[in-house]
PDB file of N, CA and C in Angstrom:
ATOM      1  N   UNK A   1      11.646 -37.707   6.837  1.00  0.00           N
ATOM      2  CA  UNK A   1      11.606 -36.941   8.061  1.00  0.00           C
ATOM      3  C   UNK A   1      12.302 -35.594   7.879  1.00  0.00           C
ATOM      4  N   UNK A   2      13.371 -35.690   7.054  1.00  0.00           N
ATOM      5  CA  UNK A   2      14.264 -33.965   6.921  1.00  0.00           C
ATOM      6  C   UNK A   2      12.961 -33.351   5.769  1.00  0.00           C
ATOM      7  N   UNK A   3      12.255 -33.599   5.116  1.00  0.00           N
ATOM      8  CA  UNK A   3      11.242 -32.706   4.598  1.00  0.00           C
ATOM      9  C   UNK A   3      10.364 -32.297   5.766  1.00  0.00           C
ATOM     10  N   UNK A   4       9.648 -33.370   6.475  1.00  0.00           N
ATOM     11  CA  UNK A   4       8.778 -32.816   7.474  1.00  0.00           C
ATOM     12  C   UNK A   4       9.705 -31.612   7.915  1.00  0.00           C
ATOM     13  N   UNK A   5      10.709 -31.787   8.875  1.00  0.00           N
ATOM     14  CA  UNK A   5      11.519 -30.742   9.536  1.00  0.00           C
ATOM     15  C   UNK A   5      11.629 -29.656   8.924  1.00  0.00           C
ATOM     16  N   UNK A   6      12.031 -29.693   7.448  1.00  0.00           N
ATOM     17  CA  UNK A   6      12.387 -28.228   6.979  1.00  0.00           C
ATOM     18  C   UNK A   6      10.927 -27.561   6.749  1.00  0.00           C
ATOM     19  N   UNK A   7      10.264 -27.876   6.231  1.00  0.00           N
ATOM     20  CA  UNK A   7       8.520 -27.852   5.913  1.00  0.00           C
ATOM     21  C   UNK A   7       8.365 -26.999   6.872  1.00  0.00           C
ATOM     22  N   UNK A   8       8.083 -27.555   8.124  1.00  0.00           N
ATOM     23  CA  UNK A   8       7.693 -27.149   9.653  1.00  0.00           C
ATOM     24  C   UNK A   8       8.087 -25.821   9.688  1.00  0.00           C
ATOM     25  N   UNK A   9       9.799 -25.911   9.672  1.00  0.00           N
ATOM     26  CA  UNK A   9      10.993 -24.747   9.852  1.00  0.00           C
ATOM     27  C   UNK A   9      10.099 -23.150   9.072  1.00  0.00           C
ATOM     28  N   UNK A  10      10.021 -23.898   7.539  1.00  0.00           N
ATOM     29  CA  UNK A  10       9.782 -22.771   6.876  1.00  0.00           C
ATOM     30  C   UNK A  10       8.182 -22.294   7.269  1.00  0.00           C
ATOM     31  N   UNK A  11       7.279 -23.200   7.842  1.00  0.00           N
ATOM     32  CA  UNK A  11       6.385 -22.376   7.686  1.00  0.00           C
ATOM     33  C   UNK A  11       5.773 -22.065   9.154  1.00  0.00           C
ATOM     34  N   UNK A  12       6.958 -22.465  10.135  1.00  0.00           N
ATOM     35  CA  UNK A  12       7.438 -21.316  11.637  1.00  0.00           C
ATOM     36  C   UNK A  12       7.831 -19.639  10.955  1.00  0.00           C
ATOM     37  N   UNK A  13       8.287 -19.922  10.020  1.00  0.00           N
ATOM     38  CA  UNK A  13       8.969 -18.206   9.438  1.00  0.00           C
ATOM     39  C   UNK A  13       7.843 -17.976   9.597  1.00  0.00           C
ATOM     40  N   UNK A  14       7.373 -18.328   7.725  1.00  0.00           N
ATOM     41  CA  UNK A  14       6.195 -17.820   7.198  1.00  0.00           C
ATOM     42  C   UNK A  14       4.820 -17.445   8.519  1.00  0.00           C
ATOM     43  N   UNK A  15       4.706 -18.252   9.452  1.00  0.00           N
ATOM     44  CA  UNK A  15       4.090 -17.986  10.707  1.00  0.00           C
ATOM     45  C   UNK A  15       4.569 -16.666  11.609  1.00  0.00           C
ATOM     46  N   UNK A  16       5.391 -16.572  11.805  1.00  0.00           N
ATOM     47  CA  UNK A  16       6.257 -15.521  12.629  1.00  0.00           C
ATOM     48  C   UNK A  16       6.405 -14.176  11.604  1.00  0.00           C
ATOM     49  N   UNK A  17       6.275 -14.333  10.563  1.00  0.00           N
ATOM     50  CA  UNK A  17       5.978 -12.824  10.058  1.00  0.00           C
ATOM     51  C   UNK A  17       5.251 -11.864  10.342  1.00  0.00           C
ATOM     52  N   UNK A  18       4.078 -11.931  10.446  1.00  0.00           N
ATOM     53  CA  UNK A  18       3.341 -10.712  10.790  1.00  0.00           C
ATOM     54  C   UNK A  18       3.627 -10.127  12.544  1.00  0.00           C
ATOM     55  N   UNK A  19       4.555 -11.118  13.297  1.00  0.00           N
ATOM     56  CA  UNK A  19       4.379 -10.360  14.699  1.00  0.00           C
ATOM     57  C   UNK A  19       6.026  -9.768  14.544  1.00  0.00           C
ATOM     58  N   UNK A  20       6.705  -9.766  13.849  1.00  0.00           N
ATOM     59  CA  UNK A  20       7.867  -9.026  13.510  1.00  0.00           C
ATOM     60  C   UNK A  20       7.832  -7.880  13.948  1.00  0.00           C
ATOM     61  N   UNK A  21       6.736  -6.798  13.691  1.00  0.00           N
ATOM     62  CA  UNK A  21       6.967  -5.863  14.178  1.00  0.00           C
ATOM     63  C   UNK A  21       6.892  -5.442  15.638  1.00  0.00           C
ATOM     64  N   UNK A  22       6.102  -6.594  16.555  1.00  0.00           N
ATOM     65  CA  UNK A  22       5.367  -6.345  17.337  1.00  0.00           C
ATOM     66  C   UNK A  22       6.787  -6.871  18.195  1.00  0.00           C
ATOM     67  N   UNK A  23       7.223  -8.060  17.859  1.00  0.00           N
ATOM     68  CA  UNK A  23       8.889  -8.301  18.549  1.00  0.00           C
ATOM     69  C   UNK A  23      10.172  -7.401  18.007  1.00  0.00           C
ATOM     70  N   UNK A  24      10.223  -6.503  17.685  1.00  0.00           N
ATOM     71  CA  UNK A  24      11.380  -5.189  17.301  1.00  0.00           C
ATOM     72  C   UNK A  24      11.084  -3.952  18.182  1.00  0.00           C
ATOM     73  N   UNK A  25       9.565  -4.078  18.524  1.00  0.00           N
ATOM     74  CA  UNK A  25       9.170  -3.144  19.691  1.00  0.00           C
ATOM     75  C   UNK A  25       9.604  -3.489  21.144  1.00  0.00           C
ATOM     76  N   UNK A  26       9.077  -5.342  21.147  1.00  0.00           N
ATOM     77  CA  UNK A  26       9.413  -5.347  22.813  1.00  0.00           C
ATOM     78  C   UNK A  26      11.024  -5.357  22.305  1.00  0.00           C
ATOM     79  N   UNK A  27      12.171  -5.868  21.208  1.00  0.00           N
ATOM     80  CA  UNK A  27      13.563  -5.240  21.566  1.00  0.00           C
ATOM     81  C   UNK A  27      13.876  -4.314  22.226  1.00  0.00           C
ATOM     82  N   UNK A  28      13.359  -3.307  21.125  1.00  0.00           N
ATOM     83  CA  UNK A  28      14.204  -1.634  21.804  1.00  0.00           C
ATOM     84  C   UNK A  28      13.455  -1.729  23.335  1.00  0.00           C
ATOM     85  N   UNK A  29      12.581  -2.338  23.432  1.00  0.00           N
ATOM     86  CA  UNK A  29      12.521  -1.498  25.104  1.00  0.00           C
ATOM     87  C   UNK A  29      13.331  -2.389  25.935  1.00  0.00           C
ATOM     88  N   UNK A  30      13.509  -3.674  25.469  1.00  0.00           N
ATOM     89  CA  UNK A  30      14.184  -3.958  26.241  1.00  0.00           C
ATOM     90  C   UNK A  30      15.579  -3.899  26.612  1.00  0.00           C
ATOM     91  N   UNK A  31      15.893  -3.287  25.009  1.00  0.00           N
ATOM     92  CA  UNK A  31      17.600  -2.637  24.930  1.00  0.00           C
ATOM     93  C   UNK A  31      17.748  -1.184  26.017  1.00  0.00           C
ATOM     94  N   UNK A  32      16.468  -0.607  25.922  1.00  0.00           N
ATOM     95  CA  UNK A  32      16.078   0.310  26.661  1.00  0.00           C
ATOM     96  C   UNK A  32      16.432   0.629  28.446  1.00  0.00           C
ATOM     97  N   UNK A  33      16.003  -0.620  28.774  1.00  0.00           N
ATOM     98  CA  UNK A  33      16.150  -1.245  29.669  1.00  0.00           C
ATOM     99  C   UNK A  33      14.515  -1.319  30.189  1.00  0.00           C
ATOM    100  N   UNK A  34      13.495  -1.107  29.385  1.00  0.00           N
ATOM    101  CA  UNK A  34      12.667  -1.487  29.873  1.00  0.00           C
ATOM    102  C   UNK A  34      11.809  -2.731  30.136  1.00  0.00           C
ATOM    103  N   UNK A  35      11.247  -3.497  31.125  1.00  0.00           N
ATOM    104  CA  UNK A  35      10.846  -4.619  31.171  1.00  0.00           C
ATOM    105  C   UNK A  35       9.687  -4.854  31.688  1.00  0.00           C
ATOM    106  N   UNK A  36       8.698  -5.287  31.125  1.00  0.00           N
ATOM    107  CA  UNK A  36       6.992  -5.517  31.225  1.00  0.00           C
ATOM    108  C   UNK A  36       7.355  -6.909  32.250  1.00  0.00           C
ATOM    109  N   UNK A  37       6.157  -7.034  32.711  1.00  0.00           N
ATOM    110  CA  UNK A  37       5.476  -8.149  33.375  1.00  0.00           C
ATOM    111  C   UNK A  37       5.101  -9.360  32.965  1.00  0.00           C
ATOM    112  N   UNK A  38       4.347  -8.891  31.571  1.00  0.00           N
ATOM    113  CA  UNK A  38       3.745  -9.756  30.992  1.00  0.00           C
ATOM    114  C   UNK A  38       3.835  -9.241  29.163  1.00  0.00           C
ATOM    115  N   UNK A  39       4.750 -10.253  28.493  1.00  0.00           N
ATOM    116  CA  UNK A  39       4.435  -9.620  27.095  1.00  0.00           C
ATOM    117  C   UNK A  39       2.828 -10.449  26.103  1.00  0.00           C
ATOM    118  N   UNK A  40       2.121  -9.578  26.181  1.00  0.00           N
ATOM    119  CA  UNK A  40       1.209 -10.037  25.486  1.00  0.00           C
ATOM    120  C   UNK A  40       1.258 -10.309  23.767  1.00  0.00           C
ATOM    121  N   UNK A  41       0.622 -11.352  23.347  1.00  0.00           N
ATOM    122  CA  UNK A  41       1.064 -12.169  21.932  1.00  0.00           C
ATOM    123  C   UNK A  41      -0.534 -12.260  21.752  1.00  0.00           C
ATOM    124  N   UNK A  42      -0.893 -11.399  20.569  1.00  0.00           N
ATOM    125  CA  UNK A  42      -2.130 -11.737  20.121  1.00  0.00           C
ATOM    126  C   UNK A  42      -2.655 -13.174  19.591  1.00  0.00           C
ATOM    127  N   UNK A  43      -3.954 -13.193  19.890  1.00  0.00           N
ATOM    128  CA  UNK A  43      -4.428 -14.793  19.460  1.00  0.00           C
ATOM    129  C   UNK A  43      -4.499 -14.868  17.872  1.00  0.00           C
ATOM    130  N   UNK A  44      -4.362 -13.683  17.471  1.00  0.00           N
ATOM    131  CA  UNK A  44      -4.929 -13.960  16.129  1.00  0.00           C
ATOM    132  C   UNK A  44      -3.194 -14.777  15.366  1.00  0.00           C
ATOM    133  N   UNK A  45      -2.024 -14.142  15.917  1.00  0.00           N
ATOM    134  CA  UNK A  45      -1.231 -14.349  15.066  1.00  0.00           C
ATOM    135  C   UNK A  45      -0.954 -15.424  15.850  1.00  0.00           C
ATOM    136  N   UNK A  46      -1.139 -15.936  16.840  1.00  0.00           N
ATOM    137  CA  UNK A  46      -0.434 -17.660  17.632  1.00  0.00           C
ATOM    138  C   UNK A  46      -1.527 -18.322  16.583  1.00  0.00           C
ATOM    139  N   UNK A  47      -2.396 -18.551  16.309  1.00  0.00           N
ATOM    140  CA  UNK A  47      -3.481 -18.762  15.347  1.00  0.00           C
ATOM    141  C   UNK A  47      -3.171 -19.330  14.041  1.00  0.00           C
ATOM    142  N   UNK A  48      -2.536 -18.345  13.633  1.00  0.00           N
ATOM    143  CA  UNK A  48      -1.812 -17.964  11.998  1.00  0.00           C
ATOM    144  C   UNK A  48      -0.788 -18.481  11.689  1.00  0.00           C
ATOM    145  N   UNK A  49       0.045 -19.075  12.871  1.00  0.00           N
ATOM    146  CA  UNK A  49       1.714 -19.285  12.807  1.00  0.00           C
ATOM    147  C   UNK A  49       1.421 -20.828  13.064  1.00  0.00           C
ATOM    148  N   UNK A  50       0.149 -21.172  14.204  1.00  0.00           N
ATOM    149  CA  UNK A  50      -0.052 -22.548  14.341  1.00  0.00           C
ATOM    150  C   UNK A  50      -0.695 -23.368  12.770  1.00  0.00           C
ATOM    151  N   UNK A  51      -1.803 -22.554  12.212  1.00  0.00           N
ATOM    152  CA  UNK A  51      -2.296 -22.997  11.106  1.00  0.00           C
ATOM    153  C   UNK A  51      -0.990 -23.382  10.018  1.00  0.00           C
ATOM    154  N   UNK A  52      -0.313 -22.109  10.048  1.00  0.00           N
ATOM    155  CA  UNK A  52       0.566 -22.178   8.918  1.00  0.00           C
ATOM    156  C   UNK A  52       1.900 -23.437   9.171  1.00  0.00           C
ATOM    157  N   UNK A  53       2.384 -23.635   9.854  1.00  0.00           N
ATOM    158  CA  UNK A  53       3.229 -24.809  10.677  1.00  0.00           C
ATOM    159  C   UNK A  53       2.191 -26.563  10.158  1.00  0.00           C
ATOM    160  N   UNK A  54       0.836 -25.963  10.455  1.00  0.00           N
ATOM    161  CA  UNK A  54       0.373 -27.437  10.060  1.00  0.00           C
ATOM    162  C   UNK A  54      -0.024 -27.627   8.731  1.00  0.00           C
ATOM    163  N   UNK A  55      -0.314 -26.643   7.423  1.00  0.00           N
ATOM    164  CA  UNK A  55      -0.422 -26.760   6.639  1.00  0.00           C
ATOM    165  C   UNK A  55       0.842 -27.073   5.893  1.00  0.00           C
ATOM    166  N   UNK A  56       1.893 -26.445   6.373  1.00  0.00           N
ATOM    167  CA  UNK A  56       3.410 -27.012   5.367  1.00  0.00           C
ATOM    168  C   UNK A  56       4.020 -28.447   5.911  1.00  0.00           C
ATOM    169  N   UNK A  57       3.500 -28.816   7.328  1.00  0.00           N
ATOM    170  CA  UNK A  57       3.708 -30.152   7.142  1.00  0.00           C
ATOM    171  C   UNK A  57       3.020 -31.396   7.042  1.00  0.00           C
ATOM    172  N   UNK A  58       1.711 -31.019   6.781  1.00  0.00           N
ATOM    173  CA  UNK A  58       0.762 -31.779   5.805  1.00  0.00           C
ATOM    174  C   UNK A  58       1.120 -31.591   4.095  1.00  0.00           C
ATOM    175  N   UNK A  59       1.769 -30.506   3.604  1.00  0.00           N
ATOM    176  CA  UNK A  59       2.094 -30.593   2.585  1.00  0.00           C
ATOM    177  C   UNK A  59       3.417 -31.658   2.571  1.00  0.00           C
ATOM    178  N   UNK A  60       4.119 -31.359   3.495  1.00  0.00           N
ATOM    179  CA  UNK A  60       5.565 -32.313   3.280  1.00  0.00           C
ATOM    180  C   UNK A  60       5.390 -33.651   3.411  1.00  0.00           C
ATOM    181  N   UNK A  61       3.981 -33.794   4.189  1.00  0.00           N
ATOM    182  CA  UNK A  61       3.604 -35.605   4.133  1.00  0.00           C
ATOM    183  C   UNK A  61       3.388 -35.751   3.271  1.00  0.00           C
ATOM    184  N   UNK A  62       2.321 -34.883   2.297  1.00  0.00           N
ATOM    185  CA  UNK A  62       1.895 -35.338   0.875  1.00  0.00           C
ATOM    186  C   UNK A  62       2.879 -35.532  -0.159  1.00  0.00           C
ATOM    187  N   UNK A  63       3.821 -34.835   0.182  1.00  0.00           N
ATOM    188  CA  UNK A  63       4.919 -34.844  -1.074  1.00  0.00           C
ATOM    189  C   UNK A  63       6.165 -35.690  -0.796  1.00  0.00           C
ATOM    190  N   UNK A  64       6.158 -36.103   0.477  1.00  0.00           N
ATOM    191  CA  UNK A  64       6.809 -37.399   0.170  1.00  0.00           C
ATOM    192  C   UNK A  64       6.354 -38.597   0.223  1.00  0.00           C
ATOM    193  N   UNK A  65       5.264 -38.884   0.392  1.00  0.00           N
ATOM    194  CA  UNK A  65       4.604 -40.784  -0.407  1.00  0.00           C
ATOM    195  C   UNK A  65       5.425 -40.491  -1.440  1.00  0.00           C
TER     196      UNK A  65
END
């Protein structure tokens, strides 16, 4: 079970990379003091971060039988 978990963990990162930039933008505005309504999260990268989350812990099942 601590492989599944870390598995998962790491490939939440590896998932969450590409919108990095897109969350350093809503920061400053919100350091700014500015505040949206609605922060929009493209489908492509909820997509990418979900795929990638299930491929590293299908790998961590495989590698621990």
């Amino acid at each position: 079970m601590l492989a599944v978990c870390s598995f998962a963990l790491i490939g939440l990162t590896i998932g969450m990379y590409p919108t990095r930039k897109l969350f350093t933008e809503w920061a400053h505005e919100i350091n700014q003091g500015e505040t949206r309504e609605r922060y929009d999260y493209p489908r492509t990268h909820l997509a990418f971060c979900g795929v990638s989350v299930l491929v590293m812990t299908a790998a961590a099942i495989l590698l621990a039988r």
